[in-house]
PDB file of N, CA and C in Angstrom:
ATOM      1  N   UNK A   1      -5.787 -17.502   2.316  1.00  0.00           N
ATOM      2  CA  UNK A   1      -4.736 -16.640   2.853  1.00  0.00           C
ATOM      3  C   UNK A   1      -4.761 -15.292   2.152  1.00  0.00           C
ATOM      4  N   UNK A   2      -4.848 -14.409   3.207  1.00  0.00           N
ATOM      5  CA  UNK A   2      -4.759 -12.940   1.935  1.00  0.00           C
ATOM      6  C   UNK A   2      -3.555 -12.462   1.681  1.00  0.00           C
ATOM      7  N   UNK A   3      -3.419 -12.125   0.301  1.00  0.00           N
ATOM      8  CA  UNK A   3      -2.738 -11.066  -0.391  1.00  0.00           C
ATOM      9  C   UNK A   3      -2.607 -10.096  -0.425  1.00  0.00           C
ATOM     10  N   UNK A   4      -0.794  -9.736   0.079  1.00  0.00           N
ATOM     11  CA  UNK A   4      -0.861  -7.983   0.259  1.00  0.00           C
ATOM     12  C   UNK A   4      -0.144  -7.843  -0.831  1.00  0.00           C
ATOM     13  N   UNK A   5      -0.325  -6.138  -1.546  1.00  0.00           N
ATOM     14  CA  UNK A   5       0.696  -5.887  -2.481  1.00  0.00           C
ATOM     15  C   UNK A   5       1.423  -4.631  -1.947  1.00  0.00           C
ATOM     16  N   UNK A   6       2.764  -4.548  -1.439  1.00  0.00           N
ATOM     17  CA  UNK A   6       3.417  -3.759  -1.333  1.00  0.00           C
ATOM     18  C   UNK A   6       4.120  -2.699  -2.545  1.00  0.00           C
ATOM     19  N   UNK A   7       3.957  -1.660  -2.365  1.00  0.00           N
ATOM     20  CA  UNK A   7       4.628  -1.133  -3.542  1.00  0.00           C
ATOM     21  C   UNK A   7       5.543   0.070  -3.071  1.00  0.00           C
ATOM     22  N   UNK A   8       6.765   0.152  -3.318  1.00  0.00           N
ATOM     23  CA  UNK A   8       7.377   1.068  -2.917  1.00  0.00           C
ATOM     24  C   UNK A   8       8.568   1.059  -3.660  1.00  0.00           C
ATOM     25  N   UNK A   9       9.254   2.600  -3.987  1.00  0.00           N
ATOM     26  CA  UNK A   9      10.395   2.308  -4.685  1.00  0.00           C
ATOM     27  C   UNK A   9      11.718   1.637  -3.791  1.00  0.00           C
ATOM     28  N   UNK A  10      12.060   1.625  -2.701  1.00  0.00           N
ATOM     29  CA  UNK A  10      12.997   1.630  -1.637  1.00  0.00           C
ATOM     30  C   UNK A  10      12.876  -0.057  -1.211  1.00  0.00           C
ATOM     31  N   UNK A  11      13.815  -0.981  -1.545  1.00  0.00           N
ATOM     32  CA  UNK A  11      14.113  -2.326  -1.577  1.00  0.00           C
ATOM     33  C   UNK A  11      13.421  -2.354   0.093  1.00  0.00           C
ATOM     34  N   UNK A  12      15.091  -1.538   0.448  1.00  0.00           N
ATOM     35  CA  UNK A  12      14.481  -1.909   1.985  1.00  0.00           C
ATOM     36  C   UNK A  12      13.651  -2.128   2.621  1.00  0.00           C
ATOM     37  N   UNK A  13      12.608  -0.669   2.027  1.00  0.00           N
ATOM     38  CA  UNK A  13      11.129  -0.643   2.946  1.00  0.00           C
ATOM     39  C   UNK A  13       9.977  -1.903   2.791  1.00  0.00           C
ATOM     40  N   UNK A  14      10.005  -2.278   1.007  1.00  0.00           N
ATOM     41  CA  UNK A  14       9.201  -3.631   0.836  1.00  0.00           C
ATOM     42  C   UNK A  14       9.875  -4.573   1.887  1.00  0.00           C
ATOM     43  N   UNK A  15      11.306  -4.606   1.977  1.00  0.00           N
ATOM     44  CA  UNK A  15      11.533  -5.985   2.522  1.00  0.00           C
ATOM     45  C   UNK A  15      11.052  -5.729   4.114  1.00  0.00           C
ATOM     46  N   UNK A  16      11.356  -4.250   5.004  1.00  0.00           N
ATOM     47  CA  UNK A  16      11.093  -4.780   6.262  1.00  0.00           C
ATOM     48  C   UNK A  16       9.659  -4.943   6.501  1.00  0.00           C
ATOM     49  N   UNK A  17       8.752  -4.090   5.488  1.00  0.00           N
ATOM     50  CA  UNK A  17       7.140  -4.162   5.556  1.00  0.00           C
ATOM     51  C   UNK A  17       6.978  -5.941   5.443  1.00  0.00           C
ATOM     52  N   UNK A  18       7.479  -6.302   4.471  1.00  0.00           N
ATOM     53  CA  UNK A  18       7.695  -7.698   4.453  1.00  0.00           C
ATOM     54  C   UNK A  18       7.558  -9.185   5.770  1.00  0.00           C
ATOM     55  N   UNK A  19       8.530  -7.777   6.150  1.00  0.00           N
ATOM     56  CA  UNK A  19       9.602  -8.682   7.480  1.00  0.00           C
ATOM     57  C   UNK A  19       8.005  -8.785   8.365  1.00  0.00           C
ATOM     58  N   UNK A  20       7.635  -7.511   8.816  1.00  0.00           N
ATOM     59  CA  UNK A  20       6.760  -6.993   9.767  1.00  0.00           C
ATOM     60  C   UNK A  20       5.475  -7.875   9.745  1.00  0.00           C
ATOM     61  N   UNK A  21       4.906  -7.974   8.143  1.00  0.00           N
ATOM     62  CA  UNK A  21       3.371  -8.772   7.569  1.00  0.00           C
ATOM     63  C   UNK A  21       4.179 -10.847   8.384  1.00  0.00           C
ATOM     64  N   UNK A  22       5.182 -10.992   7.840  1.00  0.00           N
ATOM     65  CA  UNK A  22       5.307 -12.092   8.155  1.00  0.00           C
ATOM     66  C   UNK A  22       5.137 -12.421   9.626  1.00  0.00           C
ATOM     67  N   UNK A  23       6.246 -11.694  10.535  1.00  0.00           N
ATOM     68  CA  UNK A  23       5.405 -11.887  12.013  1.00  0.00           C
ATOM     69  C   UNK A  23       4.147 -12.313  12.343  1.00  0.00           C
ATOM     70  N   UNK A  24       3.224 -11.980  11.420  1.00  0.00           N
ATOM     71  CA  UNK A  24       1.560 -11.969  11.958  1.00  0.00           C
ATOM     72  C   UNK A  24       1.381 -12.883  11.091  1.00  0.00           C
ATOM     73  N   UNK A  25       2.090 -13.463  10.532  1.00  0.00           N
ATOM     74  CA  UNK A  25       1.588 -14.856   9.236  1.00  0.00           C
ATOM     75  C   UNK A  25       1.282 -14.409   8.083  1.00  0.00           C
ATOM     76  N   UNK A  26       1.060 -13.293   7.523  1.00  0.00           N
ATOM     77  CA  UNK A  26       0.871 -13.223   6.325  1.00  0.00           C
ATOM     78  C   UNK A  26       2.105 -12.606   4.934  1.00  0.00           C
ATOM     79  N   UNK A  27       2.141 -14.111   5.413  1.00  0.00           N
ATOM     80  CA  UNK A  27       3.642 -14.464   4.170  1.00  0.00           C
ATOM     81  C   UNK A  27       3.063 -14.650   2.418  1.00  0.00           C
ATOM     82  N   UNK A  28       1.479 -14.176   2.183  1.00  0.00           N
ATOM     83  CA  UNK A  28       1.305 -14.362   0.865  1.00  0.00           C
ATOM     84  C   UNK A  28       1.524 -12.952   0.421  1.00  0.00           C
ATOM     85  N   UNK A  29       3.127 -12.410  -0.124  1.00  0.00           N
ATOM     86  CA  UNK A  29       2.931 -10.941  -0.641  1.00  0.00           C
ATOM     87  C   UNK A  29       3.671 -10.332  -1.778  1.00  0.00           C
ATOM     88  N   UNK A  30       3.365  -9.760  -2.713  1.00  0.00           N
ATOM     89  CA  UNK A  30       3.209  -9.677  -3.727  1.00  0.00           C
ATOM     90  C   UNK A  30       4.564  -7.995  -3.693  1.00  0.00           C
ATOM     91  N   UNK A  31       5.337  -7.635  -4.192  1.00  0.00           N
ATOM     92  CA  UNK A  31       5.934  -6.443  -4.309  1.00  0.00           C
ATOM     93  C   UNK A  31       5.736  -5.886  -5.967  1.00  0.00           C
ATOM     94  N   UNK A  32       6.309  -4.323  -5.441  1.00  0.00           N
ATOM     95  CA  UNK A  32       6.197  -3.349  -6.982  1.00  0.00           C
ATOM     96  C   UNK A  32       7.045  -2.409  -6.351  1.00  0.00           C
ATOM     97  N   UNK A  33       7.979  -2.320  -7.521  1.00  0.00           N
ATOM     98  CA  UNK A  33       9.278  -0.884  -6.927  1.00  0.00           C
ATOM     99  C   UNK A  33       8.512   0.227  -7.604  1.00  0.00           C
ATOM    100  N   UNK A  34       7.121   0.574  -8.547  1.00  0.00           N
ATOM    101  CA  UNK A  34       7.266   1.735  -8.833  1.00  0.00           C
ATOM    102  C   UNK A  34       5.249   1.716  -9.490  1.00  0.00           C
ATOM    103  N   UNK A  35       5.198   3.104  -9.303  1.00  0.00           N
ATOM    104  CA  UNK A  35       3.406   3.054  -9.383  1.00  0.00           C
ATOM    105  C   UNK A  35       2.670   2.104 -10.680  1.00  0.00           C
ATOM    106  N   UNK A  36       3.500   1.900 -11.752  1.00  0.00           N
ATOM    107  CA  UNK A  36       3.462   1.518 -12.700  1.00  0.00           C
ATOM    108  C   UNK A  36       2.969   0.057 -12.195  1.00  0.00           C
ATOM    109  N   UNK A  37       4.338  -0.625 -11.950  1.00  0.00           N
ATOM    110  CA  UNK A  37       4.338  -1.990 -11.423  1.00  0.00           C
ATOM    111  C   UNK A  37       3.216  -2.429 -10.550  1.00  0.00           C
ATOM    112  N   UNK A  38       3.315  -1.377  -9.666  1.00  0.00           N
ATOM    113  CA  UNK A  38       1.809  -1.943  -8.666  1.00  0.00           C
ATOM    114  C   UNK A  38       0.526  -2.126  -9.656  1.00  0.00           C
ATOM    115  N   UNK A  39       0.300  -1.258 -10.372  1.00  0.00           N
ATOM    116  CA  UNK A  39      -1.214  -1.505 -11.029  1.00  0.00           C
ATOM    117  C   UNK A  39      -0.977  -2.318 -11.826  1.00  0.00           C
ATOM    118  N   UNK A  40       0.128  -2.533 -12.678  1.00  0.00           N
ATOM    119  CA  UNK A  40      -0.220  -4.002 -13.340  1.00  0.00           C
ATOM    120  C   UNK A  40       0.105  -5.515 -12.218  1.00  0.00           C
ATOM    121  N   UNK A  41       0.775  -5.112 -10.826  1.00  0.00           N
ATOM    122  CA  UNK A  41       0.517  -6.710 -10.278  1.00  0.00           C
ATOM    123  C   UNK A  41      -0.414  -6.458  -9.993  1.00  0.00           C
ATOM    124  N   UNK A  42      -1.462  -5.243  -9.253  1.00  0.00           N
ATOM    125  CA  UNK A  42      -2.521  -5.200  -8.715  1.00  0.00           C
ATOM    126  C   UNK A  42      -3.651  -6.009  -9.816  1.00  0.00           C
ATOM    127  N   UNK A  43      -3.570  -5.718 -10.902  1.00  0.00           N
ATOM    128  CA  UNK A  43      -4.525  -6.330 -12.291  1.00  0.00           C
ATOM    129  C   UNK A  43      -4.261  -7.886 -12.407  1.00  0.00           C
ATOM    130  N   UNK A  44      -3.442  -8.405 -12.101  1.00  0.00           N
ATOM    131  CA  UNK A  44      -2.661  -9.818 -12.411  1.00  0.00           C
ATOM    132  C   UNK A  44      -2.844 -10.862 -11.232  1.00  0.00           C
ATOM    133  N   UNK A  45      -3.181 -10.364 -10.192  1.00  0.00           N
ATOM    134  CA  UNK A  45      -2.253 -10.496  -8.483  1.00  0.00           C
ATOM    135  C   UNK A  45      -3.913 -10.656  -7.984  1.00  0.00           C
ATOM    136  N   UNK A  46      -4.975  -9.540  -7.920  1.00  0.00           N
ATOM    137  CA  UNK A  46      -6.096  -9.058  -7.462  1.00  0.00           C
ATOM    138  C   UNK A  46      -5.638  -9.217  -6.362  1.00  0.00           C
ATOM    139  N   UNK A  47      -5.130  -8.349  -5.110  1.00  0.00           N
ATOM    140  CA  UNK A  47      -4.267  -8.437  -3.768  1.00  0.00           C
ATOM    141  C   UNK A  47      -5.681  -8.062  -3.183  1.00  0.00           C
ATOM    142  N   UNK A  48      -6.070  -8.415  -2.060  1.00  0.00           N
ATOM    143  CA  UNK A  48      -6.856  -8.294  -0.629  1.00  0.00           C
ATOM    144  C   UNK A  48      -6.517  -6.845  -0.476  1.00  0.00           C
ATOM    145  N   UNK A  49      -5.159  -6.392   0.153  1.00  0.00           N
ATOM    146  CA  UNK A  49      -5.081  -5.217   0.474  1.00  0.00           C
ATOM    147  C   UNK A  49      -3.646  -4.873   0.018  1.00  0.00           C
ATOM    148  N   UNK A  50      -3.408  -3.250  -0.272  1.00  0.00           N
ATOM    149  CA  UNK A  50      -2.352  -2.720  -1.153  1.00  0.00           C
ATOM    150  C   UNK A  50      -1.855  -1.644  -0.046  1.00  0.00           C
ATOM    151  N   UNK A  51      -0.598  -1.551  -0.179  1.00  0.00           N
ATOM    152  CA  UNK A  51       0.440  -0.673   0.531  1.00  0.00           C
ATOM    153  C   UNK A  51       1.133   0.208  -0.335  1.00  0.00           C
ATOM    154  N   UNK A  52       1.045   1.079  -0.401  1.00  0.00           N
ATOM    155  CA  UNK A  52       0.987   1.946  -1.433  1.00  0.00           C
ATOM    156  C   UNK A  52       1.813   3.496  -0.643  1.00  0.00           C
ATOM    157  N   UNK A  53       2.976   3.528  -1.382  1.00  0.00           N
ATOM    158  CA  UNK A  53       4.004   4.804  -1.010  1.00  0.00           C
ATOM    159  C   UNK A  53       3.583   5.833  -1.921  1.00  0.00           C
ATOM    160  N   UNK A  54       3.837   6.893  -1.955  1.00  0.00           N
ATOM    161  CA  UNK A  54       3.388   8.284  -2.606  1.00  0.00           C
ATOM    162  C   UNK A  54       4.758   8.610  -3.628  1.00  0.00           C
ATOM    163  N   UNK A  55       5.401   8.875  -2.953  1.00  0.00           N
ATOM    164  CA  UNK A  55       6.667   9.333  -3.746  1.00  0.00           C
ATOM    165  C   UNK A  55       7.259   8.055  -4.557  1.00  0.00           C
ATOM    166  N   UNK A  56       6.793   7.832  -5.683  1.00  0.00           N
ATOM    167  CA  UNK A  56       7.578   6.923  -6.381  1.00  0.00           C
ATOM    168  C   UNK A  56       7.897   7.075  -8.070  1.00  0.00           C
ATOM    169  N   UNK A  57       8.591   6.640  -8.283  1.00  0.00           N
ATOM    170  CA  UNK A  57       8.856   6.872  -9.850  1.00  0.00           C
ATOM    171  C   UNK A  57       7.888   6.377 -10.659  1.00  0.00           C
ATOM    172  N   UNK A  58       8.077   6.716 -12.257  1.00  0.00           N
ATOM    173  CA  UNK A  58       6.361   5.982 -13.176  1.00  0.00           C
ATOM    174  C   UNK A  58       5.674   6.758 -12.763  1.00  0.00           C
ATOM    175  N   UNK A  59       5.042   6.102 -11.656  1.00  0.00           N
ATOM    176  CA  UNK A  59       3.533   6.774 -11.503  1.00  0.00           C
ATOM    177  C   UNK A  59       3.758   6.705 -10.011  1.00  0.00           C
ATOM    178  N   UNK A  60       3.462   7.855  -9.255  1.00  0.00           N
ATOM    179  CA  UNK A  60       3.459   7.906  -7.916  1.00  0.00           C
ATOM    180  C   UNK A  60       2.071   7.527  -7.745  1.00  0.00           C
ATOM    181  N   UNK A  61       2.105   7.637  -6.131  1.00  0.00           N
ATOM    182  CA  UNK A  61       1.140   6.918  -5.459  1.00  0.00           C
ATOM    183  C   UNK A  61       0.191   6.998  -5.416  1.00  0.00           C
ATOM    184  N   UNK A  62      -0.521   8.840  -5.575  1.00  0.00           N
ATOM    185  CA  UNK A  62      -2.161   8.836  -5.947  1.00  0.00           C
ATOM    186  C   UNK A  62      -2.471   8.527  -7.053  1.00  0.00           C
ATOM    187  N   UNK A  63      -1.517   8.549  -8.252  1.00  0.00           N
ATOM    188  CA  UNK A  63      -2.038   8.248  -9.626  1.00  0.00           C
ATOM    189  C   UNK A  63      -2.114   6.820  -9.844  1.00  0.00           C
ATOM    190  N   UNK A  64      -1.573   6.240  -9.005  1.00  0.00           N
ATOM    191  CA  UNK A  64      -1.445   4.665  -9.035  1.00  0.00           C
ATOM    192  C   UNK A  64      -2.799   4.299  -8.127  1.00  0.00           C
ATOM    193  N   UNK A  65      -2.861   4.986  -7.067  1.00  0.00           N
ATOM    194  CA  UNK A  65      -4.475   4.493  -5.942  1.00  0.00           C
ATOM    195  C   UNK A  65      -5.545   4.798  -7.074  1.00  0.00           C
ATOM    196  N   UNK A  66      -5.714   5.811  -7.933  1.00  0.00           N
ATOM    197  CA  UNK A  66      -6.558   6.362  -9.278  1.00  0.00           C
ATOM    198  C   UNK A  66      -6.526   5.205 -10.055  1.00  0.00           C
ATOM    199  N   UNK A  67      -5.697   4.783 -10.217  1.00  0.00           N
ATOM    200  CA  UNK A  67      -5.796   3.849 -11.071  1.00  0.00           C
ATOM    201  C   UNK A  67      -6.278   2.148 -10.532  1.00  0.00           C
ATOM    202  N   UNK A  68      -5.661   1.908  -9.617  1.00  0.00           N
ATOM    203  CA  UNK A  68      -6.177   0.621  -8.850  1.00  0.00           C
ATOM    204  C   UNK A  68      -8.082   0.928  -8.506  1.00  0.00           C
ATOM    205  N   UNK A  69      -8.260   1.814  -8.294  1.00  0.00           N
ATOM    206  CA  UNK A  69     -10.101   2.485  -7.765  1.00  0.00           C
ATOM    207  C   UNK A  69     -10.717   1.910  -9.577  1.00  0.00           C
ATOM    208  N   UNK A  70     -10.095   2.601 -10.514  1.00  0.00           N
ATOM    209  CA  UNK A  70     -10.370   2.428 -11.709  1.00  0.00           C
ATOM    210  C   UNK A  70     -10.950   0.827 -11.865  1.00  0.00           C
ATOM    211  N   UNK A  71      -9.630   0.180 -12.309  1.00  0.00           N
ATOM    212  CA  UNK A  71      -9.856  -1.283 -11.967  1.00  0.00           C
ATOM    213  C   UNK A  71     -10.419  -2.165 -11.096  1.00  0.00           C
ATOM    214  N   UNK A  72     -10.612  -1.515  -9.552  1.00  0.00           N
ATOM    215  CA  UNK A  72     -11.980  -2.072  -9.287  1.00  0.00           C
ATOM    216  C   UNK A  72     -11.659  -1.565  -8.156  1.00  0.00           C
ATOM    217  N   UNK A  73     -13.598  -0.504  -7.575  1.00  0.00           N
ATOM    218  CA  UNK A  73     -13.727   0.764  -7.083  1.00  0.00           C
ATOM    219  C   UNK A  73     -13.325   0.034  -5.608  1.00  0.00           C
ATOM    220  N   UNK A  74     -14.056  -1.364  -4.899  1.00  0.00           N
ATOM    221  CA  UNK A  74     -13.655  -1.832  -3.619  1.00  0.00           C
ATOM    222  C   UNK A  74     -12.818  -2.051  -2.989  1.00  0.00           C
ATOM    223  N   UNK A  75     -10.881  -1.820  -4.112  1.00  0.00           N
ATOM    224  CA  UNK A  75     -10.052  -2.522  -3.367  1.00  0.00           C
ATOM    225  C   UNK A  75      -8.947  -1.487  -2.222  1.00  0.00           C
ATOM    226  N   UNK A  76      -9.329  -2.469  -1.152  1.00  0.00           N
ATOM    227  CA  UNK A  76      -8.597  -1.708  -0.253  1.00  0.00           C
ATOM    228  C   UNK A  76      -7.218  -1.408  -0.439  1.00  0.00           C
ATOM    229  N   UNK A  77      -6.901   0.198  -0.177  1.00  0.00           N
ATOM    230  CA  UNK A  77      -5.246   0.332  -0.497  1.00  0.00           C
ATOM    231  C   UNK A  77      -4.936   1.106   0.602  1.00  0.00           C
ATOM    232  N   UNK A  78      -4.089   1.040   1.139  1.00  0.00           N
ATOM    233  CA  UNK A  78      -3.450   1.785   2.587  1.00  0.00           C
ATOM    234  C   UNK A  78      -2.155   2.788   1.968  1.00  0.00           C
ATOM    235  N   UNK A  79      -2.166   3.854   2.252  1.00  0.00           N
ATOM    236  CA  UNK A  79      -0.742   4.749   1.518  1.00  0.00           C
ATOM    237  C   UNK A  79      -0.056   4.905   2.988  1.00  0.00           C
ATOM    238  N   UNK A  80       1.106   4.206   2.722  1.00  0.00           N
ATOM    239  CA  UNK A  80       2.303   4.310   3.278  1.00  0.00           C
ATOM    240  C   UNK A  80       3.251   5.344   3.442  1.00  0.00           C
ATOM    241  N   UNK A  81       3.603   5.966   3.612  1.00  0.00           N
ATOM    242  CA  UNK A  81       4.721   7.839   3.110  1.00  0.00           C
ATOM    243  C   UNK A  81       4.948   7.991   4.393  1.00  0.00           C
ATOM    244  N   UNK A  82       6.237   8.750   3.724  1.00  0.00           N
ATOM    245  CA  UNK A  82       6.985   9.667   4.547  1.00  0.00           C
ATOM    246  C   UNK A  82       6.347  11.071   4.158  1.00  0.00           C
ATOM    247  N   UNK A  83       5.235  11.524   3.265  1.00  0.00           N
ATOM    248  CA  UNK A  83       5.079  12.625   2.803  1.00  0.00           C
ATOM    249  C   UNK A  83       3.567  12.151   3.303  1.00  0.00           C
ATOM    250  N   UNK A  84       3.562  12.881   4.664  1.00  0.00           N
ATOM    251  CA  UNK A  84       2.641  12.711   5.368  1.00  0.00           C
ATOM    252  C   UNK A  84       1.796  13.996   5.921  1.00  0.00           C
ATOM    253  N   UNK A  85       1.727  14.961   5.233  1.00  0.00           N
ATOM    254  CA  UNK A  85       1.113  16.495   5.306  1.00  0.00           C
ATOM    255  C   UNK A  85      -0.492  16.126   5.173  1.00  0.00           C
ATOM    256  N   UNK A  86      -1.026  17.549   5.761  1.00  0.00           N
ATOM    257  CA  UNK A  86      -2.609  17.050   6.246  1.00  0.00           C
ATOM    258  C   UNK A  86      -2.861  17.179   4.598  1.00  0.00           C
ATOM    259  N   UNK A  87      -2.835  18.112   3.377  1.00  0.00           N
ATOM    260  CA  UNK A  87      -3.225  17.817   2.183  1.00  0.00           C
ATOM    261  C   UNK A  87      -3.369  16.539   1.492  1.00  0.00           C
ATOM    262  N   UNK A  88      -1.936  15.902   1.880  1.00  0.00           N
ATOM    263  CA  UNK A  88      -1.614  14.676   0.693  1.00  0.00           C
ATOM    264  C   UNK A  88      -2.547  13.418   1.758  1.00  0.00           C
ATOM    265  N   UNK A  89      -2.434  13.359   2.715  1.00  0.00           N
ATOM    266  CA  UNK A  89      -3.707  12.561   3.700  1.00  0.00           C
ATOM    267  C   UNK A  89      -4.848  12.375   2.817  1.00  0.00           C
ATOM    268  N   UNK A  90      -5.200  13.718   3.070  1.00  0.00           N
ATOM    269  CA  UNK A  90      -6.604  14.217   3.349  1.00  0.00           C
ATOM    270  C   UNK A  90      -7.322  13.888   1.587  1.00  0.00           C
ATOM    271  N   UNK A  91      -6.528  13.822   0.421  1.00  0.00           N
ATOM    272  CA  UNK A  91      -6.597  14.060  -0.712  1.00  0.00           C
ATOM    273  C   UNK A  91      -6.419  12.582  -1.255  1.00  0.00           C
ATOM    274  N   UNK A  92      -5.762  11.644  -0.372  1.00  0.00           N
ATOM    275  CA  UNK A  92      -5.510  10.023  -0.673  1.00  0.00           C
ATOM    276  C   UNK A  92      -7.067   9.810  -0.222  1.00  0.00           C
ATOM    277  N   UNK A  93      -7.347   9.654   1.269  1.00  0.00           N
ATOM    278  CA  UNK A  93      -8.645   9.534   1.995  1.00  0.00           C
ATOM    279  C   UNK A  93      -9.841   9.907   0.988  1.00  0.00           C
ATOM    280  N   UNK A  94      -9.718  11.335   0.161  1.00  0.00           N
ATOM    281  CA  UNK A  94     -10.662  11.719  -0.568  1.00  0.00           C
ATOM    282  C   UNK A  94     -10.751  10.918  -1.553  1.00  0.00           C
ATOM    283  N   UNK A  95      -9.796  10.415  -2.523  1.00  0.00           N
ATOM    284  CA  UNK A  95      -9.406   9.572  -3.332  1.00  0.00           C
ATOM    285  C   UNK A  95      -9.875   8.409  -3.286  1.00  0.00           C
ATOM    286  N   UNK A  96     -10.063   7.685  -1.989  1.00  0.00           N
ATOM    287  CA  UNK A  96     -10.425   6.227  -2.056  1.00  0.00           C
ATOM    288  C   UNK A  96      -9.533   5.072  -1.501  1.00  0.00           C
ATOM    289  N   UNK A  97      -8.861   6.120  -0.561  1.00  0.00           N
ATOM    290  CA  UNK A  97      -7.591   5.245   0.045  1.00  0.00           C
ATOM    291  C   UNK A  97      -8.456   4.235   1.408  1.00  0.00           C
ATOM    292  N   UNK A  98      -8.218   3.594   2.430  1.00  0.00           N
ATOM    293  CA  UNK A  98      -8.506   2.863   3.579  1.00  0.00           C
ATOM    294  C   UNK A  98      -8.101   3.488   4.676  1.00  0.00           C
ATOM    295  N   UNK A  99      -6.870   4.080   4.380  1.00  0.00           N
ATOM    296  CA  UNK A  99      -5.919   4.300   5.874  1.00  0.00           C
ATOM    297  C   UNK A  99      -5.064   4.652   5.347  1.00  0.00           C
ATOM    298  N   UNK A 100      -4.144   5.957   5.812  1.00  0.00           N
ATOM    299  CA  UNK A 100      -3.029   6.372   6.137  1.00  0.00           C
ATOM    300  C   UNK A 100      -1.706   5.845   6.894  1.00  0.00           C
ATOM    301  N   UNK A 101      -0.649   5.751   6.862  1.00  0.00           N
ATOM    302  CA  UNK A 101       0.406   5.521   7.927  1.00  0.00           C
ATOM    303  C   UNK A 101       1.504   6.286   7.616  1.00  0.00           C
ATOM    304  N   UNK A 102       1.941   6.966   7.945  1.00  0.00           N
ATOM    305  CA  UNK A 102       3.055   7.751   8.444  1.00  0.00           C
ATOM    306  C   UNK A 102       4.298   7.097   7.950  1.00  0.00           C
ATOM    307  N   UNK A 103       5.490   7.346   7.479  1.00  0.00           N
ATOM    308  CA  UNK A 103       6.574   6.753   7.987  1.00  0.00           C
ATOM    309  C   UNK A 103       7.372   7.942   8.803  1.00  0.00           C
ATOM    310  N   UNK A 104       8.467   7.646   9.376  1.00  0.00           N
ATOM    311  CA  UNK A 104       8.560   6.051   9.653  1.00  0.00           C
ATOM    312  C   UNK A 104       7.397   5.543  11.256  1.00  0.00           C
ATOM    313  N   UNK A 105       6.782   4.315  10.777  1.00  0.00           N
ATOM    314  CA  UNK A 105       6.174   3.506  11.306  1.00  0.00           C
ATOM    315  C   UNK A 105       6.431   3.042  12.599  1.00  0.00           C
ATOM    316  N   UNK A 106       5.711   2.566  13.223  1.00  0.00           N
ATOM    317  CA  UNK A 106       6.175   1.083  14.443  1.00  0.00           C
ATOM    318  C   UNK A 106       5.911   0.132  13.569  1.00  0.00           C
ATOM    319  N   UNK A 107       6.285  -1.182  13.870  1.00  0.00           N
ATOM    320  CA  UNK A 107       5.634  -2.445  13.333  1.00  0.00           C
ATOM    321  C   UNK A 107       4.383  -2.638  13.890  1.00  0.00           C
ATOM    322  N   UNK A 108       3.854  -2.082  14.768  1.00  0.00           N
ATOM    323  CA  UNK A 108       2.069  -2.721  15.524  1.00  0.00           C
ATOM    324  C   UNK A 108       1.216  -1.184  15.006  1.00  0.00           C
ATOM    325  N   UNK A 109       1.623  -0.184  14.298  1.00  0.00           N
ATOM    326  CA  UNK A 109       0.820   0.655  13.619  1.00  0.00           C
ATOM    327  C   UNK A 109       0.575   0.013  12.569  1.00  0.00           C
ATOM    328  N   UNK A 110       1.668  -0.525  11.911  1.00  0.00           N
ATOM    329  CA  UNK A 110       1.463  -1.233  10.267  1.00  0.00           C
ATOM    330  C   UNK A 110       0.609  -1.911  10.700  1.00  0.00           C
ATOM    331  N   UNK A 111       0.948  -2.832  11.261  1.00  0.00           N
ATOM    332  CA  UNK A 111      -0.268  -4.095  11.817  1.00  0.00           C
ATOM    333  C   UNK A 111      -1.612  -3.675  11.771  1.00  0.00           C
ATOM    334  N   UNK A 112      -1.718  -2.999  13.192  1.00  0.00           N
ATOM    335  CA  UNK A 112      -3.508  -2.501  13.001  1.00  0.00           C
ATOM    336  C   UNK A 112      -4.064  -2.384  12.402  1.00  0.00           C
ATOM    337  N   UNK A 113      -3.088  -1.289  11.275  1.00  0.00           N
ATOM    338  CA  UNK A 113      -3.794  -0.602  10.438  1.00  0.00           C
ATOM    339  C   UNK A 113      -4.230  -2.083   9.094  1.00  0.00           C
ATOM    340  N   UNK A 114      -3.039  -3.051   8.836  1.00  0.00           N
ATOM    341  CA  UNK A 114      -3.191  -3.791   7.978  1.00  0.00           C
ATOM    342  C   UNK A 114      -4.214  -4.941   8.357  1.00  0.00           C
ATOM    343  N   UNK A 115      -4.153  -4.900   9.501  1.00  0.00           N
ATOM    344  CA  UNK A 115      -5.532  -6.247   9.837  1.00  0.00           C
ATOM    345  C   UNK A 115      -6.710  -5.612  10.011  1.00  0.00           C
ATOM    346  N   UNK A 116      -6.440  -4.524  10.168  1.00  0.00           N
ATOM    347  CA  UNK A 116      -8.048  -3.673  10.281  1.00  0.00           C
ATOM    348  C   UNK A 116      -8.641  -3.969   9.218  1.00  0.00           C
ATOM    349  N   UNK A 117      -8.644  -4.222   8.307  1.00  0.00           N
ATOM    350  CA  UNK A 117      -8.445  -3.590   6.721  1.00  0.00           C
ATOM    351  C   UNK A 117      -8.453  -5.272   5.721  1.00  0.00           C
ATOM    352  N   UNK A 118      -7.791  -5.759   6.563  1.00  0.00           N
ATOM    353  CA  UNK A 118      -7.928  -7.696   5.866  1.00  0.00           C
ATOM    354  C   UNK A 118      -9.461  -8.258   6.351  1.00  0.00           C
ATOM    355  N   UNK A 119      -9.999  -7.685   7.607  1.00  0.00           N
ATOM    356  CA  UNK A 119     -11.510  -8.335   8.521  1.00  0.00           C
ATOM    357  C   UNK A 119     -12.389  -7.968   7.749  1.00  0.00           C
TER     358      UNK A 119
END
């Protein structure tokens, strides 16, 4: 069963991303309220694929994708944001990200983008 790691500071958003992964069955998932947290569950956890918000406390989101690439260069991470400008894209993508998503989302964008990305 794969492992997602959600990381976001905003309760809500882990829980409805949550809500959304479960629909499609994948109820094995791992949360982090802040960039910090993600890279040490990401180190502990080794998640399949990572959901990853930009704006977060500790360590925001590219310094946290920098750091997950660090710990090991293959793992897929998807950045999640509302801070969705062609720079901060274009500069995750450069970085070593998988995929982009926008918020706010549909639930069948998350999807795609997250099963694209589990195959």
């Amino acid at each position: 069963m794969s492992k997602i790691l959600i990381a976001d500071d905003a309760s809500f958003m882990r829980l409805m991303i949550s809500q959304i992964l479960a629909r499609q069955g994948l109820t094995n998932v791992i949360e982090a309220e802040n960039g910090l947290q993600a890279v040490e569950q990401f180190k502990s956890n080794k998640p399949d694929l990572t959901l990853l918000d930009i704006t977060m406390p500790e360590l925001d989101g590219l310094a946290a994708l920098a750091e997950i690439l660090r710990i090991n260069p293959l793992a897929k991470v998807v950045i999640c944001s509302a801070v969705a400008n062609d720079n901060i894209v274009r500069e995750a993508l450069k970085e070593g990200a998988v995929g982009f998503v926008a918020k706010p989302f549909r639930p069948d964008e998350l999807l795609d983008i997250v099963l694209k990305h589990l195959n």
